[in-house]
Each structure stands twice: as C-alpha cells, then as structure tokens.
N, C-alpha and C. Protein backbone atom coordinates (compact mmCIF):
# COMPACT_ATOMS: atom_id res chain seq x y z
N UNK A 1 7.61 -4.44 7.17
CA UNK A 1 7.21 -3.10 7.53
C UNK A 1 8.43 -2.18 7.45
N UNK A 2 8.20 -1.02 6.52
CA UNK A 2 9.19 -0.14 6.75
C UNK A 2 9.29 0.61 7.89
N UNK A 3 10.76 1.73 7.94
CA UNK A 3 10.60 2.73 8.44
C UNK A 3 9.71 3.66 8.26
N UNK A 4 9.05 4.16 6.97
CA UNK A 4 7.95 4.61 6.82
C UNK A 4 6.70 3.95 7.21
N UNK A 5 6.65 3.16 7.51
CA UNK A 5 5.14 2.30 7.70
C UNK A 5 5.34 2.50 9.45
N UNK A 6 6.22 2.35 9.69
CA UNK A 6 6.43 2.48 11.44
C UNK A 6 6.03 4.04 11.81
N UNK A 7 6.74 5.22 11.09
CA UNK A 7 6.26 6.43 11.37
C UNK A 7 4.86 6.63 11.00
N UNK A 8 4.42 6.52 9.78
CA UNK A 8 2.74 6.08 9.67
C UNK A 8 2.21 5.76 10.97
N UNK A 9 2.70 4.63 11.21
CA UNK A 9 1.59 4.20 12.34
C UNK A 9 1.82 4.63 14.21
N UNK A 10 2.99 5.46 14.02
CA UNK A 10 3.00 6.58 15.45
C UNK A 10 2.05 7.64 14.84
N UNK A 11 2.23 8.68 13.86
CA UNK A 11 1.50 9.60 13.70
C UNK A 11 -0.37 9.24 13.73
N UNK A 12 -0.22 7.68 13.51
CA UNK A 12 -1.66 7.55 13.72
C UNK A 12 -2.49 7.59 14.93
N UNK A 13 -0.99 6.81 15.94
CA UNK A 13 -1.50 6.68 16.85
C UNK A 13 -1.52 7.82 17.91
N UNK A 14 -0.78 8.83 18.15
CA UNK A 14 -0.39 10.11 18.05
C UNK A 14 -1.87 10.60 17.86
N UNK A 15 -2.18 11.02 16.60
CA UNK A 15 -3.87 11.32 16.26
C UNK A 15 -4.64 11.02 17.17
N UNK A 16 -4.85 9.64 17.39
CA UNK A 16 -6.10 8.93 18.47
C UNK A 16 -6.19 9.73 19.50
N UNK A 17 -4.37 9.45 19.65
CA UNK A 17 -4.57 9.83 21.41
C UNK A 17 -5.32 11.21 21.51
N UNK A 18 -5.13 12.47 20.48
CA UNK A 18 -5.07 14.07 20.43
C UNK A 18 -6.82 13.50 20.55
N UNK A 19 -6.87 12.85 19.78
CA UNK A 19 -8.92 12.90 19.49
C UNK A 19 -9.47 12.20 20.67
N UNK A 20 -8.81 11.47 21.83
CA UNK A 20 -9.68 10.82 22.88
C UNK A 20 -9.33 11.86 23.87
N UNK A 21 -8.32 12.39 23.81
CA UNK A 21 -8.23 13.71 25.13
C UNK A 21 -9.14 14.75 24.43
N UNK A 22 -9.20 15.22 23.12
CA UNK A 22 -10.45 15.76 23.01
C UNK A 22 -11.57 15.47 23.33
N UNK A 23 -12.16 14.42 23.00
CA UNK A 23 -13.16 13.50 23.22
C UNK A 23 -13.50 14.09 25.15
N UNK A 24 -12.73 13.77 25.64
CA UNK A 24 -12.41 13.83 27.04
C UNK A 24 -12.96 14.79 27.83
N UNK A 25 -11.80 16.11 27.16
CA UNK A 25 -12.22 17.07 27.42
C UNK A 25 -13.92 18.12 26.99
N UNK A 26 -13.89 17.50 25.89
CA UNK A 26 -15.24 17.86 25.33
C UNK A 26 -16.73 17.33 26.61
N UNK A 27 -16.42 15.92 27.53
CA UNK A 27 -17.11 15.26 28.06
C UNK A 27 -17.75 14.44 27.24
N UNK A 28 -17.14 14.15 25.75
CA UNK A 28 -17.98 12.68 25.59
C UNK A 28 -17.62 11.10 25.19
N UNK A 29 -16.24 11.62 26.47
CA UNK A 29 -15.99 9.97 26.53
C UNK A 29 -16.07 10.33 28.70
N UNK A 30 -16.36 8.81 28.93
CA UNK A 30 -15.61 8.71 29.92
C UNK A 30 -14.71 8.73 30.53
N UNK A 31 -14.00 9.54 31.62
CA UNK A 31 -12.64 9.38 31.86
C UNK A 31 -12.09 7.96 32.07
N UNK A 32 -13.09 7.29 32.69
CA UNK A 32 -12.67 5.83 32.91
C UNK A 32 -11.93 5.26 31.33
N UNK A 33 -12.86 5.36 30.57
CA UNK A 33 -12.79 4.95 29.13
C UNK A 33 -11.59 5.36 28.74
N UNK A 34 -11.40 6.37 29.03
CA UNK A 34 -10.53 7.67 28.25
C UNK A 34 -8.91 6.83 28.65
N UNK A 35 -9.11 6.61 30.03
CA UNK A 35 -7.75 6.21 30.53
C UNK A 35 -7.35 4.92 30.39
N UNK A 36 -8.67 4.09 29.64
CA UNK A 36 -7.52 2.43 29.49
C UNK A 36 -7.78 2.44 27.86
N UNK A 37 -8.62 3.75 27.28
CA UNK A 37 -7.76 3.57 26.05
C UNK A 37 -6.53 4.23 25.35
N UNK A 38 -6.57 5.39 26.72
CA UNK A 38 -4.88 5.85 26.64
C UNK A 38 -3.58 5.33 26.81
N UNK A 39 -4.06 4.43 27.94
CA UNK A 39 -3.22 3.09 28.28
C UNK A 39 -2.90 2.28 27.07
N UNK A 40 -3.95 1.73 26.48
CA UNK A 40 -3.40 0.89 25.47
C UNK A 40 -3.05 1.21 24.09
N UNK A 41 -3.30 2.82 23.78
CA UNK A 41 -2.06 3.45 22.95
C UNK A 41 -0.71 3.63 23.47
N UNK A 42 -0.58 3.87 24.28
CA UNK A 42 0.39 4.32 25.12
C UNK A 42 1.56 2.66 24.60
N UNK A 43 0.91 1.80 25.20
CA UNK A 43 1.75 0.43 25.16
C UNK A 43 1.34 0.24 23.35
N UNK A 44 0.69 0.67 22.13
CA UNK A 44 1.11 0.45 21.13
C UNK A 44 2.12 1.53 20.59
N UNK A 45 2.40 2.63 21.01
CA UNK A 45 3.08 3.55 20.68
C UNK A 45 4.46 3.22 21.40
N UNK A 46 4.84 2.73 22.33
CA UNK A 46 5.76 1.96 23.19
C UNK A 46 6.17 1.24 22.17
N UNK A 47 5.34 0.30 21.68
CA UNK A 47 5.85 -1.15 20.72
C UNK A 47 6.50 -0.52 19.60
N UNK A 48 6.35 0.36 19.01
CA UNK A 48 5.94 0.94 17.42
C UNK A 48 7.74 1.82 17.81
N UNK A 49 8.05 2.44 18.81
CA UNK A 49 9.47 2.99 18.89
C UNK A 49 10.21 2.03 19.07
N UNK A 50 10.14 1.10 19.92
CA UNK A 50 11.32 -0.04 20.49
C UNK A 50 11.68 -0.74 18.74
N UNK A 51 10.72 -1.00 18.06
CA UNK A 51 10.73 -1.33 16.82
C UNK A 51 11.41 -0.58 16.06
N UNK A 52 11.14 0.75 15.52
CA UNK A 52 12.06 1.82 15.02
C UNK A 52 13.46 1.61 15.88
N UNK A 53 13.74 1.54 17.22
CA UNK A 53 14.97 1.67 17.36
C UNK A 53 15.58 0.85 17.09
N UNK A 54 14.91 -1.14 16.93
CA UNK A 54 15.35 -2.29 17.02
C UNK A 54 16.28 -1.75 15.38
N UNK A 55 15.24 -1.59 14.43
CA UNK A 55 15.33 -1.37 13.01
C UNK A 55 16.81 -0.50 12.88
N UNK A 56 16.72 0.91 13.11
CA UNK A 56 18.10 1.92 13.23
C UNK A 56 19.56 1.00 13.62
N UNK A 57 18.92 0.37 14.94
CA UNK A 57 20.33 -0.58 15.71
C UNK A 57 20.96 -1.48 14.47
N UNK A 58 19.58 -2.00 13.89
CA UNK A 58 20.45 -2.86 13.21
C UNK A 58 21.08 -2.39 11.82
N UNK A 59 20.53 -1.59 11.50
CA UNK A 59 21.10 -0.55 10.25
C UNK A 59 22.69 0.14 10.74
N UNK A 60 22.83 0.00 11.97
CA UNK A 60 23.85 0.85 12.06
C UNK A 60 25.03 -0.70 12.40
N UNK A 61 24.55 -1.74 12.93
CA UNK A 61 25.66 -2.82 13.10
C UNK A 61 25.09 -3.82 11.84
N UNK A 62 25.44 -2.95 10.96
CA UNK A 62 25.10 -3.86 9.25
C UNK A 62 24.39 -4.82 9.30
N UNK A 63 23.33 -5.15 10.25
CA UNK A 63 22.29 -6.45 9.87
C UNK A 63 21.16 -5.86 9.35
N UNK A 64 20.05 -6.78 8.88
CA UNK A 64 18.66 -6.23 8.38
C UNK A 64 18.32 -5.90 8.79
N UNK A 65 17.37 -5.12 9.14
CA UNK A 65 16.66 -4.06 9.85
C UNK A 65 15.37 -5.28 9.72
N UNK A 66 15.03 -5.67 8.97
CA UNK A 66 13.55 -6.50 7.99
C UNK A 66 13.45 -7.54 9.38
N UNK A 67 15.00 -7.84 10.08
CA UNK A 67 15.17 -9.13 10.90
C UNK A 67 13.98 -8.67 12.73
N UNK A 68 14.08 -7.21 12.42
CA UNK A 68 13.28 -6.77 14.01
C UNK A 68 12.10 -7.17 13.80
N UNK A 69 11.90 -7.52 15.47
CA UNK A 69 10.41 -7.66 15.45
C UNK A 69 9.93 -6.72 16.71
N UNK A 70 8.37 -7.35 16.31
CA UNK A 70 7.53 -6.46 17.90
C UNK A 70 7.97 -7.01 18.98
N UNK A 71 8.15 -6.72 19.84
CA UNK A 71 8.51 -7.15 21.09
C UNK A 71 6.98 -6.87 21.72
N UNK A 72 6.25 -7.83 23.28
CA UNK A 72 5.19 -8.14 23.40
C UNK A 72 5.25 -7.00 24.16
N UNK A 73 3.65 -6.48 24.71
CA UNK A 73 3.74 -5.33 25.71
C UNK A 73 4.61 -5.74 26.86
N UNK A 74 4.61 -6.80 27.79
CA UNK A 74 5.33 -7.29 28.61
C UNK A 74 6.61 -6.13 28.58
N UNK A 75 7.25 -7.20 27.60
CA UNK A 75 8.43 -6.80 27.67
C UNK A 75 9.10 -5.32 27.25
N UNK A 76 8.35 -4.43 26.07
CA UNK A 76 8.42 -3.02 26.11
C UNK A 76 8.20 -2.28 27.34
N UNK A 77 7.36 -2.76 27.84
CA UNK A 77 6.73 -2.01 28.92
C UNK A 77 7.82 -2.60 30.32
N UNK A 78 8.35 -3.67 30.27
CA UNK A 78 9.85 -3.80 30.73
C UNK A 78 10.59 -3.15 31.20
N UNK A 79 11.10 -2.39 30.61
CA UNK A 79 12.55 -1.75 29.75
C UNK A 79 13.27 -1.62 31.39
N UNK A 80 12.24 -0.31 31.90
CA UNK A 80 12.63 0.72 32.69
C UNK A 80 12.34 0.18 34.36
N UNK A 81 12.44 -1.35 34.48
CA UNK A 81 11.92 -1.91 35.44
C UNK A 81 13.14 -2.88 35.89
C-alpha cells in the first residue's frame, strides 16, 4: 500500500463520516447507529494515520516504508493511554 493508497482511503473515510452525520442530521439514521458507526471510522481513520506516520518515520530513518504495518485497534487506540 502506498502513500497514495493510504490518503485514498482517509479521504474515503472522511466522506462516510460527512454522509452519516448527514444521514443523522437529516433523521435517517439512528443516533444510536450513527454513533458506533462513527466509532468505528473513527478507529479506521486512527489505523490509516498511525500507518502514514509509521511509513514517513521510516522514510526519514532510511528503512522501507513497504516494512509498516496496521497496528490493531487495541493498540492505536492505545497511544494516548
């Protein structure tokens, strides 16, 4: 996966989120709904940066970038704990 394939898939996920708070606000999702599938963009959009940064880190201390991986929600969702 590139750096381009990683920004691809924030701007996608980015999208969702704009269309379920529409959705939302419109009233035709549930808020219940609304909020554990915000949740679980939230923790793929989490995964999708730690990745971009893993990628940059290693571009900048001359290893492959190709070598990062996903890290599990667990542990993204980690960080700040």
């Amino acid at each position: 996966m590139t750096e381009q394939d990683i920004l691809a898939r924030i701007k996608q996920l980015v999208d969702n989120e704009h269309s379920l708070r529409s959705k939302a606000t419109s009233g035709e999702m549930n808020p219940v709904t609304e909020r554990q599938k915000l949740a679980e963009l939230e923790v793929m959009l989490d995964q999708c940066w730690d990745l971009l940064r893993q990628r940059r880190a290693r571009i900048d201390s001359g290893a492959s970038p190709e070598d990062a991986q996903v890290n599990s929600p667990r542990q993204v969702e980690g960080y700040l704990q």
